[in-house]
Protein backbone atom coordinates (compact mmCIF):
# COMPACT_ATOMS: atom_id res chain seq x y z
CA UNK A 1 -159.52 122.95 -102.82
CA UNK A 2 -161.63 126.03 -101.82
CA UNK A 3 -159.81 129.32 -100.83
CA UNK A 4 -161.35 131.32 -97.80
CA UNK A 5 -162.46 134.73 -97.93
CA UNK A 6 -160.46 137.31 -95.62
CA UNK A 7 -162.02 139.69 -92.98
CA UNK A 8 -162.62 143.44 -93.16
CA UNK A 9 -159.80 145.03 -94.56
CA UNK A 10 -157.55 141.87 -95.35
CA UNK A 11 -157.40 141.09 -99.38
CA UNK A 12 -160.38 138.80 -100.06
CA UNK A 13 -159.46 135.69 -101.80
CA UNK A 14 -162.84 134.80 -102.82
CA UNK A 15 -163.77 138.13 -104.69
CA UNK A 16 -161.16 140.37 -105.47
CA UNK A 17 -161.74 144.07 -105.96
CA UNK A 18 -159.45 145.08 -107.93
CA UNK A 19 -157.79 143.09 -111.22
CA UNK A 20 -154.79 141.26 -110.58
CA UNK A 21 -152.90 140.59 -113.99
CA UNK A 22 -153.72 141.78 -117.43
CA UNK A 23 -154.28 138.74 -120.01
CA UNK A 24 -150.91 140.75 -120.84
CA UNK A 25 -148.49 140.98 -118.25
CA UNK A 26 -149.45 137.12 -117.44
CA UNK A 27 -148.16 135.96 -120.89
CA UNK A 28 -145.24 137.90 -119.97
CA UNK A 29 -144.69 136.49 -116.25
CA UNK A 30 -145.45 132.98 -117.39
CA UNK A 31 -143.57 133.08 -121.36
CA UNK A 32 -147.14 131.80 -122.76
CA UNK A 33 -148.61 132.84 -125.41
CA UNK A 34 -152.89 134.35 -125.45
CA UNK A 35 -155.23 132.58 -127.49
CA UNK A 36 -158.98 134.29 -128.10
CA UNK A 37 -159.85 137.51 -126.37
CA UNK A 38 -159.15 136.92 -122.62
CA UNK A 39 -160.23 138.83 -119.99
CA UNK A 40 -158.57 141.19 -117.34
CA UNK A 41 -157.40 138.59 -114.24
CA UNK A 42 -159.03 139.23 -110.89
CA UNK A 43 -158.17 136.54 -109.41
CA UNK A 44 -156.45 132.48 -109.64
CA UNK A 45 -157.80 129.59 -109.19
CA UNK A 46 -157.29 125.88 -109.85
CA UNK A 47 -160.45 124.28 -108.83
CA UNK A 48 -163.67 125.14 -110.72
CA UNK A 49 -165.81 124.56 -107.80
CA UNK A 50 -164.66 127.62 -106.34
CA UNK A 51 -163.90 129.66 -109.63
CA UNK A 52 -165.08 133.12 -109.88
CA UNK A 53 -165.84 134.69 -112.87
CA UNK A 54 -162.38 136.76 -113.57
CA UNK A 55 -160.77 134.43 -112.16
CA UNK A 56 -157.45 132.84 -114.37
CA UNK A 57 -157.82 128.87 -114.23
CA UNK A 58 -154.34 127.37 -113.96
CA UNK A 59 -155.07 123.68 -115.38
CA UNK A 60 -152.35 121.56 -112.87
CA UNK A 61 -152.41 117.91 -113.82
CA UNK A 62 -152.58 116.69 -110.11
CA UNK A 63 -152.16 113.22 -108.59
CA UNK A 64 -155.69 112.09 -108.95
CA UNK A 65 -157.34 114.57 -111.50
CA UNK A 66 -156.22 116.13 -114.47
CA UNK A 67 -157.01 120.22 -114.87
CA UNK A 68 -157.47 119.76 -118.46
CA UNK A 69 -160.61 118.21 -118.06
CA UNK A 70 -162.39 121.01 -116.32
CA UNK A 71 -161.14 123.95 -118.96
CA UNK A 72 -164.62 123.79 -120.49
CA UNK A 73 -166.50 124.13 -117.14
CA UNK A 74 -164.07 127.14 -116.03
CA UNK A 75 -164.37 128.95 -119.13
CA UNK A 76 -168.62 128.56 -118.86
CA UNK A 77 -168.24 129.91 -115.22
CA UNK A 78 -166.68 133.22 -116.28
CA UNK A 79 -162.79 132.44 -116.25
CA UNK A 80 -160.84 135.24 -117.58
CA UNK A 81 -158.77 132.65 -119.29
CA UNK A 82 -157.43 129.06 -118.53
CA UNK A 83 -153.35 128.50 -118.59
CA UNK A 84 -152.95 125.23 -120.40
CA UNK A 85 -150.13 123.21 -121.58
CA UNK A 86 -149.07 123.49 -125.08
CA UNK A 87 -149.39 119.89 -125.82
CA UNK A 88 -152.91 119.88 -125.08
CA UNK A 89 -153.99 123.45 -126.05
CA UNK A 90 -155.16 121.71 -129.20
CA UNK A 91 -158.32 120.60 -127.19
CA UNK A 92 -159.98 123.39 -127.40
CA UNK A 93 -162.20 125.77 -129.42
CA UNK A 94 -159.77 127.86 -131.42
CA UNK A 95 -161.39 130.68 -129.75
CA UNK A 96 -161.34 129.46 -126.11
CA UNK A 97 -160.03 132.23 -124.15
CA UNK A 98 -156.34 130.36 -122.99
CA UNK A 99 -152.95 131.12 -122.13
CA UNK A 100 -150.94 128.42 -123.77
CA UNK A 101 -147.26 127.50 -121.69
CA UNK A 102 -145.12 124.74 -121.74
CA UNK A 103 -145.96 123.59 -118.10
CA UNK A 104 -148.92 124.64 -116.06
CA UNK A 105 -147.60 124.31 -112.36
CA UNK A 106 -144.27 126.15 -113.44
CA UNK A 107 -146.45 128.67 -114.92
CA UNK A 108 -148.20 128.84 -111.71
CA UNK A 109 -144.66 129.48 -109.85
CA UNK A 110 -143.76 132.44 -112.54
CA UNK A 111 -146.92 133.92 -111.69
CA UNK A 112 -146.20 134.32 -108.03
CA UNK A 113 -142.70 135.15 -108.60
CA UNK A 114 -144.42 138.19 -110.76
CA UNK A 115 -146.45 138.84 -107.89
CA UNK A 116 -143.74 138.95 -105.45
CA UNK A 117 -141.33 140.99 -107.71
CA UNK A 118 -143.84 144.00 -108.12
CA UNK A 119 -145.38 144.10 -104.50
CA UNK A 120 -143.79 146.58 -101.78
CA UNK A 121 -145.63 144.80 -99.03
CA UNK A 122 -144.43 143.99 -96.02
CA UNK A 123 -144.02 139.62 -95.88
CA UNK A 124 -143.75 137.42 -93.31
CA UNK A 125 -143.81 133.50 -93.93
CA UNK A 126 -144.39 131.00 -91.24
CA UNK A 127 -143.15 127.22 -90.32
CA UNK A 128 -143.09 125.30 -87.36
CA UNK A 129 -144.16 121.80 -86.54
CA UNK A 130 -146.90 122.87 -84.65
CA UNK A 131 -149.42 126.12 -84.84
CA UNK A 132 -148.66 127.54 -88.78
CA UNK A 133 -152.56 127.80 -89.34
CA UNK A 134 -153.49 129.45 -86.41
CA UNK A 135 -150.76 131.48 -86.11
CA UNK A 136 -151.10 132.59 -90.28
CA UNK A 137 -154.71 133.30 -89.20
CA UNK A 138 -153.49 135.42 -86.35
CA UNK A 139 -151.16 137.08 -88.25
CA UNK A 140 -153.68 137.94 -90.76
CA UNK A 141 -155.85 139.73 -88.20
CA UNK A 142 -153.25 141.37 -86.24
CA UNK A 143 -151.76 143.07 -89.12
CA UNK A 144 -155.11 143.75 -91.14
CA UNK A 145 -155.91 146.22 -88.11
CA UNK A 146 -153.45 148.33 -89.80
CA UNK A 147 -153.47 147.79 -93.38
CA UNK A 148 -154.72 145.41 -96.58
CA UNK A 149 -153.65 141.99 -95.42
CA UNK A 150 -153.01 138.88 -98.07
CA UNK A 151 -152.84 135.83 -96.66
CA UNK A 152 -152.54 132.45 -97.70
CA UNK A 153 -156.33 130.74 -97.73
CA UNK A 154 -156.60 127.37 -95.63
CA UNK A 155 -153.46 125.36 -94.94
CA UNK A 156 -152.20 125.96 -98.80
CA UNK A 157 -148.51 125.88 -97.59
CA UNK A 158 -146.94 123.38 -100.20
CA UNK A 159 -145.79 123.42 -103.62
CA UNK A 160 -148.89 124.07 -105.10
CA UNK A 161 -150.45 126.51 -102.26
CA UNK A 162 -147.48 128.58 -101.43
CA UNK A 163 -147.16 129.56 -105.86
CA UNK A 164 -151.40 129.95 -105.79
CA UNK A 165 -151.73 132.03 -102.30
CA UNK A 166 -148.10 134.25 -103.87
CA UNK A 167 -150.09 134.25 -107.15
CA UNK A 168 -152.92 135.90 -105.91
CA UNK A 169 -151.16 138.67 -103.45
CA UNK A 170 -152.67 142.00 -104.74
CA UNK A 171 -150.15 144.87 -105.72
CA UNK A 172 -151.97 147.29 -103.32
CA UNK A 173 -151.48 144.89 -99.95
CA UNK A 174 -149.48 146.56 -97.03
CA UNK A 175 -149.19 143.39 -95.49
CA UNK A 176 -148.22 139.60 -96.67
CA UNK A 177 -148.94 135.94 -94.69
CA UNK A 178 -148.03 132.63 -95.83
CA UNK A 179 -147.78 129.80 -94.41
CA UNK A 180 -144.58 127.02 -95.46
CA UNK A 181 -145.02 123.28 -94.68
CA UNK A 182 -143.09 120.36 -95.00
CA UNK A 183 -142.61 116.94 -94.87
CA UNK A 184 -139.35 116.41 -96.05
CA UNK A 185 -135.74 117.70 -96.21
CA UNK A 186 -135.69 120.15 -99.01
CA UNK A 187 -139.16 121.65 -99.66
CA UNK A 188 -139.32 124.15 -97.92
CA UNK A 189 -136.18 125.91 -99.47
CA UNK A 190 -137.77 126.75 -103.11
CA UNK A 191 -141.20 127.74 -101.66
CA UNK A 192 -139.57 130.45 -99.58
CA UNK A 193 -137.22 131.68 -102.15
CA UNK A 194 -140.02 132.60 -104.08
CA UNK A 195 -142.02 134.29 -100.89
CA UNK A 196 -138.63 135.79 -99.69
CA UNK A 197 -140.14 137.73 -96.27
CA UNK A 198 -138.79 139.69 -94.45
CA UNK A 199 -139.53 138.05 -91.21
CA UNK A 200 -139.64 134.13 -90.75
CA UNK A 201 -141.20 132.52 -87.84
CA UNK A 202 -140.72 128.87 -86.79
CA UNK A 203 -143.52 128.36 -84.13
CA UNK A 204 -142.02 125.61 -82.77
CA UNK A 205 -139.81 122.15 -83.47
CA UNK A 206 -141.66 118.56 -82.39
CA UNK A 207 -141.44 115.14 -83.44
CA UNK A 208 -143.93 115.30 -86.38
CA UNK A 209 -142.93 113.41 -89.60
CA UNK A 210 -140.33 111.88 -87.56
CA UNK A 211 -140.75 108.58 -89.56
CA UNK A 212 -139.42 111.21 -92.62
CA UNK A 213 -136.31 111.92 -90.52
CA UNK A 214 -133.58 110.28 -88.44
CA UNK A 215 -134.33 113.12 -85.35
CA UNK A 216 -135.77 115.91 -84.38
CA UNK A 217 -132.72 117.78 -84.66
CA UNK A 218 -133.04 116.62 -88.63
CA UNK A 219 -136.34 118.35 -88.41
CA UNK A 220 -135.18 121.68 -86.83
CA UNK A 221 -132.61 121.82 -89.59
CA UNK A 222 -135.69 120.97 -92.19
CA UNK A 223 -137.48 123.68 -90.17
CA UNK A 224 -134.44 126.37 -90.54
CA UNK A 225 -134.47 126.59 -94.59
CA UNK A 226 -136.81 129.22 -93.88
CA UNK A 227 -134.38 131.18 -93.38
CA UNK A 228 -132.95 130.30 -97.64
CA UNK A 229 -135.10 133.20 -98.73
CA UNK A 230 -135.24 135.25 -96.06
CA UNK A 231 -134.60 139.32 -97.39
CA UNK A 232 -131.34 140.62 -96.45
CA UNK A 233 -131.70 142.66 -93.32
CA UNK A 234 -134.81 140.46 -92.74
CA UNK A 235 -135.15 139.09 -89.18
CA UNK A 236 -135.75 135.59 -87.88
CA UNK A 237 -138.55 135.39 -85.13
CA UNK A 238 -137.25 132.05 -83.28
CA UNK A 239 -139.02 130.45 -79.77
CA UNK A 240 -136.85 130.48 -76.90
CA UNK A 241 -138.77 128.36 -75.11
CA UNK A 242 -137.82 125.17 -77.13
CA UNK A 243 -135.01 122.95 -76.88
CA UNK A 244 -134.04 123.50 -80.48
CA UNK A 245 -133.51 127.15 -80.04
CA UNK A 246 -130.00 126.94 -79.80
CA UNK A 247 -129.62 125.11 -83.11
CA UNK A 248 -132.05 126.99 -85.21
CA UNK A 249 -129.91 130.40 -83.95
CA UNK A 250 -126.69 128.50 -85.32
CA UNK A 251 -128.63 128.08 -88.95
CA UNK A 252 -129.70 131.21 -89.08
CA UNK A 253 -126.63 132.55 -88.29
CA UNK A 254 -124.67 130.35 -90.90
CA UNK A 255 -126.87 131.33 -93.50
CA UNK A 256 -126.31 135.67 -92.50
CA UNK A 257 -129.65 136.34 -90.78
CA UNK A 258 -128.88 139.63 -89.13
CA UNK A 259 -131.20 140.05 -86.64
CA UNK A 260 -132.85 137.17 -84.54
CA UNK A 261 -136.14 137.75 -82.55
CA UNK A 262 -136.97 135.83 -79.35
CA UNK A 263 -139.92 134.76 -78.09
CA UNK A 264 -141.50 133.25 -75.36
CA UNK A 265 -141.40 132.91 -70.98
CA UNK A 266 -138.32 132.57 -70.64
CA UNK A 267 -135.94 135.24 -69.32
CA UNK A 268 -134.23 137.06 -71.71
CA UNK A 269 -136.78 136.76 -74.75
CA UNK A 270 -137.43 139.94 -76.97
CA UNK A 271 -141.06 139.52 -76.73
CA UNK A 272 -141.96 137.79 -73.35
CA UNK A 273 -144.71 136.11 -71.87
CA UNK A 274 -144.67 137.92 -67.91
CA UNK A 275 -148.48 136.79 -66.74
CA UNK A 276 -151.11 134.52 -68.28
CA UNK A 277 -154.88 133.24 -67.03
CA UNK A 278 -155.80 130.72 -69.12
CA UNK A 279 -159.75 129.93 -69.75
CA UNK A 280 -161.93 127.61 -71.16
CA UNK A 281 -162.47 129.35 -74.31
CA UNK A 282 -159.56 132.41 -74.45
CA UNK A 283 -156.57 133.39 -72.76
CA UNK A 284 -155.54 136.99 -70.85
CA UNK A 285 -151.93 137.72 -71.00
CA UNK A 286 -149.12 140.16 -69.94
CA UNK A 287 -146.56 140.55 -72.84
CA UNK A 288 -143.47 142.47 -73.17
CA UNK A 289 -143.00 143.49 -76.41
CA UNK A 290 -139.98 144.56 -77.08
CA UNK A 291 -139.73 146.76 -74.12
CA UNK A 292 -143.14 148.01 -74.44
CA UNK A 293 -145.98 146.54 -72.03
CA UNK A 294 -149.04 145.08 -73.59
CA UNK A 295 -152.10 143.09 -71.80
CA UNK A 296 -154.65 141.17 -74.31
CA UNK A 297 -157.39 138.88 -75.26
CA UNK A 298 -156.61 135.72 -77.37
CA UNK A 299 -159.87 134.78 -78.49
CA UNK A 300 -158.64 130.71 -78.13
CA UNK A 301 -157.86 129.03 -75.44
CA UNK A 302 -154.37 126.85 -74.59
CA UNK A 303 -151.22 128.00 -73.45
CA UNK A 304 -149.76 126.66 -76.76
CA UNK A 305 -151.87 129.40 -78.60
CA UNK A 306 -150.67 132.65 -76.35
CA UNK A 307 -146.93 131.65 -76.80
CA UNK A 308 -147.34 131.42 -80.94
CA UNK A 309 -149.12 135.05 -80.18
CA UNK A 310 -146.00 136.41 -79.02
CA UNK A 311 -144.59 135.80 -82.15
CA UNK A 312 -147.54 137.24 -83.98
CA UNK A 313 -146.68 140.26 -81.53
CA UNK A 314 -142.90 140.19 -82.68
CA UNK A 315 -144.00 140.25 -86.75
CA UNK A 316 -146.35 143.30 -86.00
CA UNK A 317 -143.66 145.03 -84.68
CA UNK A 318 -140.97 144.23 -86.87
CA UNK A 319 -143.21 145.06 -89.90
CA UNK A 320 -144.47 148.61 -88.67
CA UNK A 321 -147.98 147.63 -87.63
CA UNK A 322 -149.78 149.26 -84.95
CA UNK A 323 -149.20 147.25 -81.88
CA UNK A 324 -152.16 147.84 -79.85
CA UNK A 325 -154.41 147.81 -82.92
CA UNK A 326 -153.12 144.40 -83.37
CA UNK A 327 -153.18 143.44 -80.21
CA UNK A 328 -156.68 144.45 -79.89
CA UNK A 329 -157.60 142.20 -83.03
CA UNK A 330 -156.18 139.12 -81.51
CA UNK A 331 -159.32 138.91 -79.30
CA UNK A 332 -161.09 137.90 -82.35
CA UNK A 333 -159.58 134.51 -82.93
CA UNK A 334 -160.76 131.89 -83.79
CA UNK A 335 -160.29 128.22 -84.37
CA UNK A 336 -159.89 127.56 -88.00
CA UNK A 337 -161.82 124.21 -89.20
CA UNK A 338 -160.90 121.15 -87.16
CA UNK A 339 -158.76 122.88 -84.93
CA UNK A 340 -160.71 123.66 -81.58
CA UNK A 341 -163.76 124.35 -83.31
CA UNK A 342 -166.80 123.76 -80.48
CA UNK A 343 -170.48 121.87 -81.71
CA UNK A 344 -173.26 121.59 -79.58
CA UNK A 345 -174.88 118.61 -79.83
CA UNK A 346 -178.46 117.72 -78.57
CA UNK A 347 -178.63 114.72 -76.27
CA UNK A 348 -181.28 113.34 -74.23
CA UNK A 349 -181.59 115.47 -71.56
CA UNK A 350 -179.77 118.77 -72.48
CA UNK A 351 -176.77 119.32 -74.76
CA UNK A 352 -173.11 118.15 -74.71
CA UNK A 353 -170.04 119.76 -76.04
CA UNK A 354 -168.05 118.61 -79.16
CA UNK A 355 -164.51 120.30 -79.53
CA UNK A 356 -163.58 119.58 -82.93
CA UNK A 357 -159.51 119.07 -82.90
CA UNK A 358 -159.77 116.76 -86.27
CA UNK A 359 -158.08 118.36 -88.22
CA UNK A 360 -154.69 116.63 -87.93
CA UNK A 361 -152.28 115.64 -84.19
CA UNK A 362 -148.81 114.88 -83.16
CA UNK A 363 -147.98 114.18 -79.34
CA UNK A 364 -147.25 117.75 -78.68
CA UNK A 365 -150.66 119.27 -80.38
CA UNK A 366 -152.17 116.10 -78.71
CA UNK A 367 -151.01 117.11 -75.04
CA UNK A 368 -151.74 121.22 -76.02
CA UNK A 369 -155.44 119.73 -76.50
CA UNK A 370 -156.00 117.87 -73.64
CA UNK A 371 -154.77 120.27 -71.49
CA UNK A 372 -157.80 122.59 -73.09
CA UNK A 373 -160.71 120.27 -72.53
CA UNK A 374 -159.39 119.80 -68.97
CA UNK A 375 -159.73 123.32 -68.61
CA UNK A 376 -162.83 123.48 -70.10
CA UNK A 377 -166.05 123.29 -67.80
CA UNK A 378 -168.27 120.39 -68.10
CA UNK A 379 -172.29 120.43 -67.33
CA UNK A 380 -173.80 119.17 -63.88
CA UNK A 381 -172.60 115.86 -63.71
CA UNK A 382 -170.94 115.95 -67.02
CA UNK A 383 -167.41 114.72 -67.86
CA UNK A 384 -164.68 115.31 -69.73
CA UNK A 385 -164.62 112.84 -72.66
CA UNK A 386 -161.23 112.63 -74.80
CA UNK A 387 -162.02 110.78 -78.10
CA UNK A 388 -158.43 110.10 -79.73
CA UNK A 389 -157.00 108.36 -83.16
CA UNK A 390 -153.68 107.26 -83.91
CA UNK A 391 -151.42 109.83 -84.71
CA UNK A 392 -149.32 108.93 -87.59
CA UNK A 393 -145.96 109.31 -89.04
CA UNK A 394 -144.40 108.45 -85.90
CA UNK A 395 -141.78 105.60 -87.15
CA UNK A 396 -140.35 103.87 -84.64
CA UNK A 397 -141.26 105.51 -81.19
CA UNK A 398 -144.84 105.65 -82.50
CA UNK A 399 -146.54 103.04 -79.57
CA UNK A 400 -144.39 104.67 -76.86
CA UNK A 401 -145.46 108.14 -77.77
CA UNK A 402 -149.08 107.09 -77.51
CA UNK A 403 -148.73 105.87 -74.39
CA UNK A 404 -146.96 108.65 -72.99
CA UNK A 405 -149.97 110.20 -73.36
CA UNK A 406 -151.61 108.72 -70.23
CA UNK A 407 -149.94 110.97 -67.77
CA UNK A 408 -151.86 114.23 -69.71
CA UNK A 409 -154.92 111.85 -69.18
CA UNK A 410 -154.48 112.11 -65.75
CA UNK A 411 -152.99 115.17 -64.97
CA UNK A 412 -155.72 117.05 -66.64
CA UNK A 413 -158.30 115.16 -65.28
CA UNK A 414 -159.96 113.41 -68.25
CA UNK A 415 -162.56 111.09 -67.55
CA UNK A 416 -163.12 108.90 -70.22
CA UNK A 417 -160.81 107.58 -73.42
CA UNK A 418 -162.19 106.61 -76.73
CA UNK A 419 -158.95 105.10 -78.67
CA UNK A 420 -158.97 104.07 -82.43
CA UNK A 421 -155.94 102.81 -84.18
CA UNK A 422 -153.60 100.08 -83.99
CA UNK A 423 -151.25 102.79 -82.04
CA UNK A 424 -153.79 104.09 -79.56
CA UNK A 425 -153.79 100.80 -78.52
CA UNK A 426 -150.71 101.49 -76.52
CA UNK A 427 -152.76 104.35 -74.89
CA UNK A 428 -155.31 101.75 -74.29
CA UNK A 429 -153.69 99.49 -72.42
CA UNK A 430 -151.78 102.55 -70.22
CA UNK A 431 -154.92 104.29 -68.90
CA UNK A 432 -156.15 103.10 -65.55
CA UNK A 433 -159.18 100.85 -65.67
CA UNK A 434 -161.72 103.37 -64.45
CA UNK A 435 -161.01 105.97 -67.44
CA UNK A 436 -160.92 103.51 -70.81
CA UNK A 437 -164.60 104.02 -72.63
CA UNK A 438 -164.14 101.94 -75.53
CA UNK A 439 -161.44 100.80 -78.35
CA UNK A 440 -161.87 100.13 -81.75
CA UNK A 441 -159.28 99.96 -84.45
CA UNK A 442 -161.15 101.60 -86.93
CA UNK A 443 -163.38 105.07 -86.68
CA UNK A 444 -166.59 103.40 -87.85
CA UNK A 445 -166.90 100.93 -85.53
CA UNK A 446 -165.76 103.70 -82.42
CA UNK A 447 -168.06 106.23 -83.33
CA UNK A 448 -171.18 104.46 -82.13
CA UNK A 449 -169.72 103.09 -78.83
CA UNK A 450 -168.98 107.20 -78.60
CA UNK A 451 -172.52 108.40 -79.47
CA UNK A 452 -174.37 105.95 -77.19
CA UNK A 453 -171.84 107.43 -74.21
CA UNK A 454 -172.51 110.81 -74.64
CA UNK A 455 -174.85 112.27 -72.00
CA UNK A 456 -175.90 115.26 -71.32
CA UNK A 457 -173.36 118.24 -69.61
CA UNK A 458 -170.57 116.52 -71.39
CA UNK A 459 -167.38 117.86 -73.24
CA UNK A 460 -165.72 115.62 -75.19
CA UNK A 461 -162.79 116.36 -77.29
CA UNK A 462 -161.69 114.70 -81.13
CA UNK A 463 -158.38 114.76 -82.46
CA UNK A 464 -156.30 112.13 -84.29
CA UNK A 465 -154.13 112.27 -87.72
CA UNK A 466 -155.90 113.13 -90.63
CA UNK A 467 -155.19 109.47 -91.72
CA UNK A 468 -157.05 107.90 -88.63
CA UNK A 469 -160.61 109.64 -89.87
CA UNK A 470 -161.42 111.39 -87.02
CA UNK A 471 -163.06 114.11 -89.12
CA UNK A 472 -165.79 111.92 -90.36
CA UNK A 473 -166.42 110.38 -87.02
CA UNK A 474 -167.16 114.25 -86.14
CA UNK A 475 -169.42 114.59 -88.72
CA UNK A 476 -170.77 111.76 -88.01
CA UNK A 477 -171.43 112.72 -84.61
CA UNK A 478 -172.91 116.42 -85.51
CA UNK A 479 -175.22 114.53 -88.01
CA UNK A 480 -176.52 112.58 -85.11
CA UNK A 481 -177.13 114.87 -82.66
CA UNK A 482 -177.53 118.05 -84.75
CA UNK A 483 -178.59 120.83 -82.10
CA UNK A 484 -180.35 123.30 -84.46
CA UNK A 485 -177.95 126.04 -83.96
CA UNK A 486 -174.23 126.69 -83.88
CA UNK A 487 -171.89 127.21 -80.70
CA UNK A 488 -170.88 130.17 -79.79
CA UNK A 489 -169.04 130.01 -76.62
CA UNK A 490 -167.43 132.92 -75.11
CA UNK A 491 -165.26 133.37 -71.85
């Protein structure tokens, strides 16, 4: 797990300024007890392959590798101190620098409870089926126009991330970001308890996990314990555009939330989308915010992205940021890793386009990015090339929802289909003749019916479930036809 550092005045993950903890006031949030002469705590960290020195090494005992085992290696790269467990402090030198507790991950949760307790910043946590990421990325940039942002690093939005990205939320940051996942009933409640923001955005409610759940009402109600730990007088920032919006007021409600926050086209919305252009590689929009007119720049493109923006817009407000500063900042977007991400590769002839949507899908992030590449312009006699794995946890519905996916195919005017995955299969045998490139049911064996396709002036597009190895088919690809030099592509 590698944390990623923050921009210009947002809190910087990777090499804090300023100490965190004393060796002190960490035996006292955590009940441990110091061993050796420990160092102040700049930072947290449970992976020694991004440890900095200062940093305090929490040693979790995870699925597949046991913290323990790297103690030695953190201390040698500078930790402050390593939290162990007290039944196997005994380990270790007798004058390793370690705080000794009963449990590491529980000491991991008492730290960001500490953290929480003592800051005065302004929080906002963020759920949604769809867009957390990007719009915890946005929300980092929006509100570091105006003040020292924390935000969590990468997607670290479960029961280990939310504690870690809490943990490390200096005392001096205005502003607070984190992002809460799930994939069951029941997690997200405890994680946001111990964030309690004062605004809580749900993006949006899809089918994703549905194999987890009887419905996508089950979801929206999974969705709406975000609002558990929301901070009395706190508001919930809700999308008026979905279909669920009516039932994620009624939790909200139920559980006190005072103040609910709309967003999105629809008439009547708080913060509402008026105009949009939509480009190959940003979006221009018209936004009401709250009764005060605002045109901007989202630096990504997809209609999906502008309408999590309004709620971006909605936080800023709510928390006292400077609206057109962060409205200015959102023109500086940019896809996180796997998520939109464009490569150039070098193929005979010229170049192509790779849009790298790996990162993870679910029909409606599926149909948000095919509805990009078919905005997005291809070379002179280039085409638009979708290149699609199964997406998973779909239970029952899973083959009809891939197929359903042929009438995006067409409507956006996608040219080719690569499908991989017993489910794409479905997709497979939907598309019209004229548009199927090639079907494998594994990654491996599709990515070189993909790479001898490619031609020059093309875009093509990747996305499946993490599960259906897209990602390495992308690398595999970039490997191939490495270009020399990274895309940039503005519009």
């Amino acid at each position: 797990m590698n944390s990623a550092g923050g921009a210009a005045r947002v809190a910087n993950e990777e090499a804090p300024a300023r100490p965190l903890f004393t060796p002190e006031a960490l035996a006292a949030a955590t009940g441990g007890q110091l061993a050796g002469t420990a160092h102040p705590v700049t930072g947290i960290s449970i992976d020694t392959r991004s440890l900095k020195p200062g940093d305090a090494f929490f040693a979790i005992a995870g699925e597949k590798t046991d913290g323990h085992a790297y103690v030695e290696a953190a201390l040698a790269a500078g930790a402050a101190l390593c939290v162990v467990a007290r039944a196997k402090a005994g380990a270790f030198a007798a004058d390793a620098r370690l705080l000794v507790v009963e449990d590491v991950l529980h000491a991991l949760e008492a730290t960001g409870w500490a953290a929480r307790a003592r800051s005065g910043a302004g929080i906002v946590a963020v759920t949604g089926s769809v867009g957390k990421t990007t719009t915890k990325e946005a929300l980092r940039l929006a509100l570091a126009a105006d003040g020292e942002t924390h935000a969590s690093a990468a997607s670290y939005n479960n029961h280990w991330g939310v504690p870690l990205s809490l943990a490390r939320l200096p005392p001096e940051a205005r502003f607070g970001v984190f992002e809460i996942g799930m994939n069951h009933p029941g997690e997200i409640t405890p994680l946001v308890r111990m964030v309690r923001p004062q605004v809580a955005i749900i993006t949006t409610v899809e089918p994703v996990h549905i194999a987890q759940f009887n419905s996508v009402e089950e979801i929206a109600d999974a969705k709406a314990e975000i609002f558990d730990g929301l901070e009395p007088g706190g508001t919930a920032v809700l999308n008026l555009d979905n279909p669920h919006f009516a039932r994620l007021k009624a939790s909200a409600e139920a559980r006190g939330v005072g103040r609910i926050v709309t967003f999105g086209a629809a008439d009547g919305a708080d913060v509402r989308l008026t105009d949009v252009a939509l480009k190959p590689h940003c979006s221009v929009a018209v936004v009401d915010v709250m009764g005060t007119p605002i045109t901007l720049k989202v630096g990504m493109p997809g209609r999906h992205i502008v309408q999590n923006m309004l709620a971006v817009l909605a936080a800023a407000k709510l928390l006292g940021a400077d609206l057109a500063l962060a409205a200015l900042a959102l023109g500086r977007l940019k896809p996180p890793p796997g998520r939109g991400v464009p490569v150039l590769l070098a193929v005979k002839g010229g170049e192509a386009t790779l849009i790298d949507e790996s990162y993870n899908a679910n029909p409606a992030s599926m149909r948000a990015a095919i509805d990009v590449l078919g905005r997005t312009p291809v070379g002179p006699r280039g085409r638009r090339v979708a290149v699609l794995g199964d997406m998973l946890e779909l239970g029952a519905e899973a083959d009809a929802l891939h197929a359903g996916l042929a009438e995006a195919i067409v409507a956006d005017r996608i040219d080719q289909v690569f499908c991989c995955g017993p489910h794409m299969h479905a997709l497979w045998q939907a598309l019209p003749p004229e548009r199927r490139g090639g079907y494998a049911v594994h990654a491996t064996h599709l990515e070189p019916m993909v790479a001898a396709a490619i031609r020059a002036g093309d875009t093509l597009m990747v996305k499946g479930s993490n599960g259906s190895r897209m990602g390495p088919l992308v690398k595999s690809l970039t490997e191939r036809f490495r270009s020399g030099e990274d895309a940039s592509l503005e519009g």
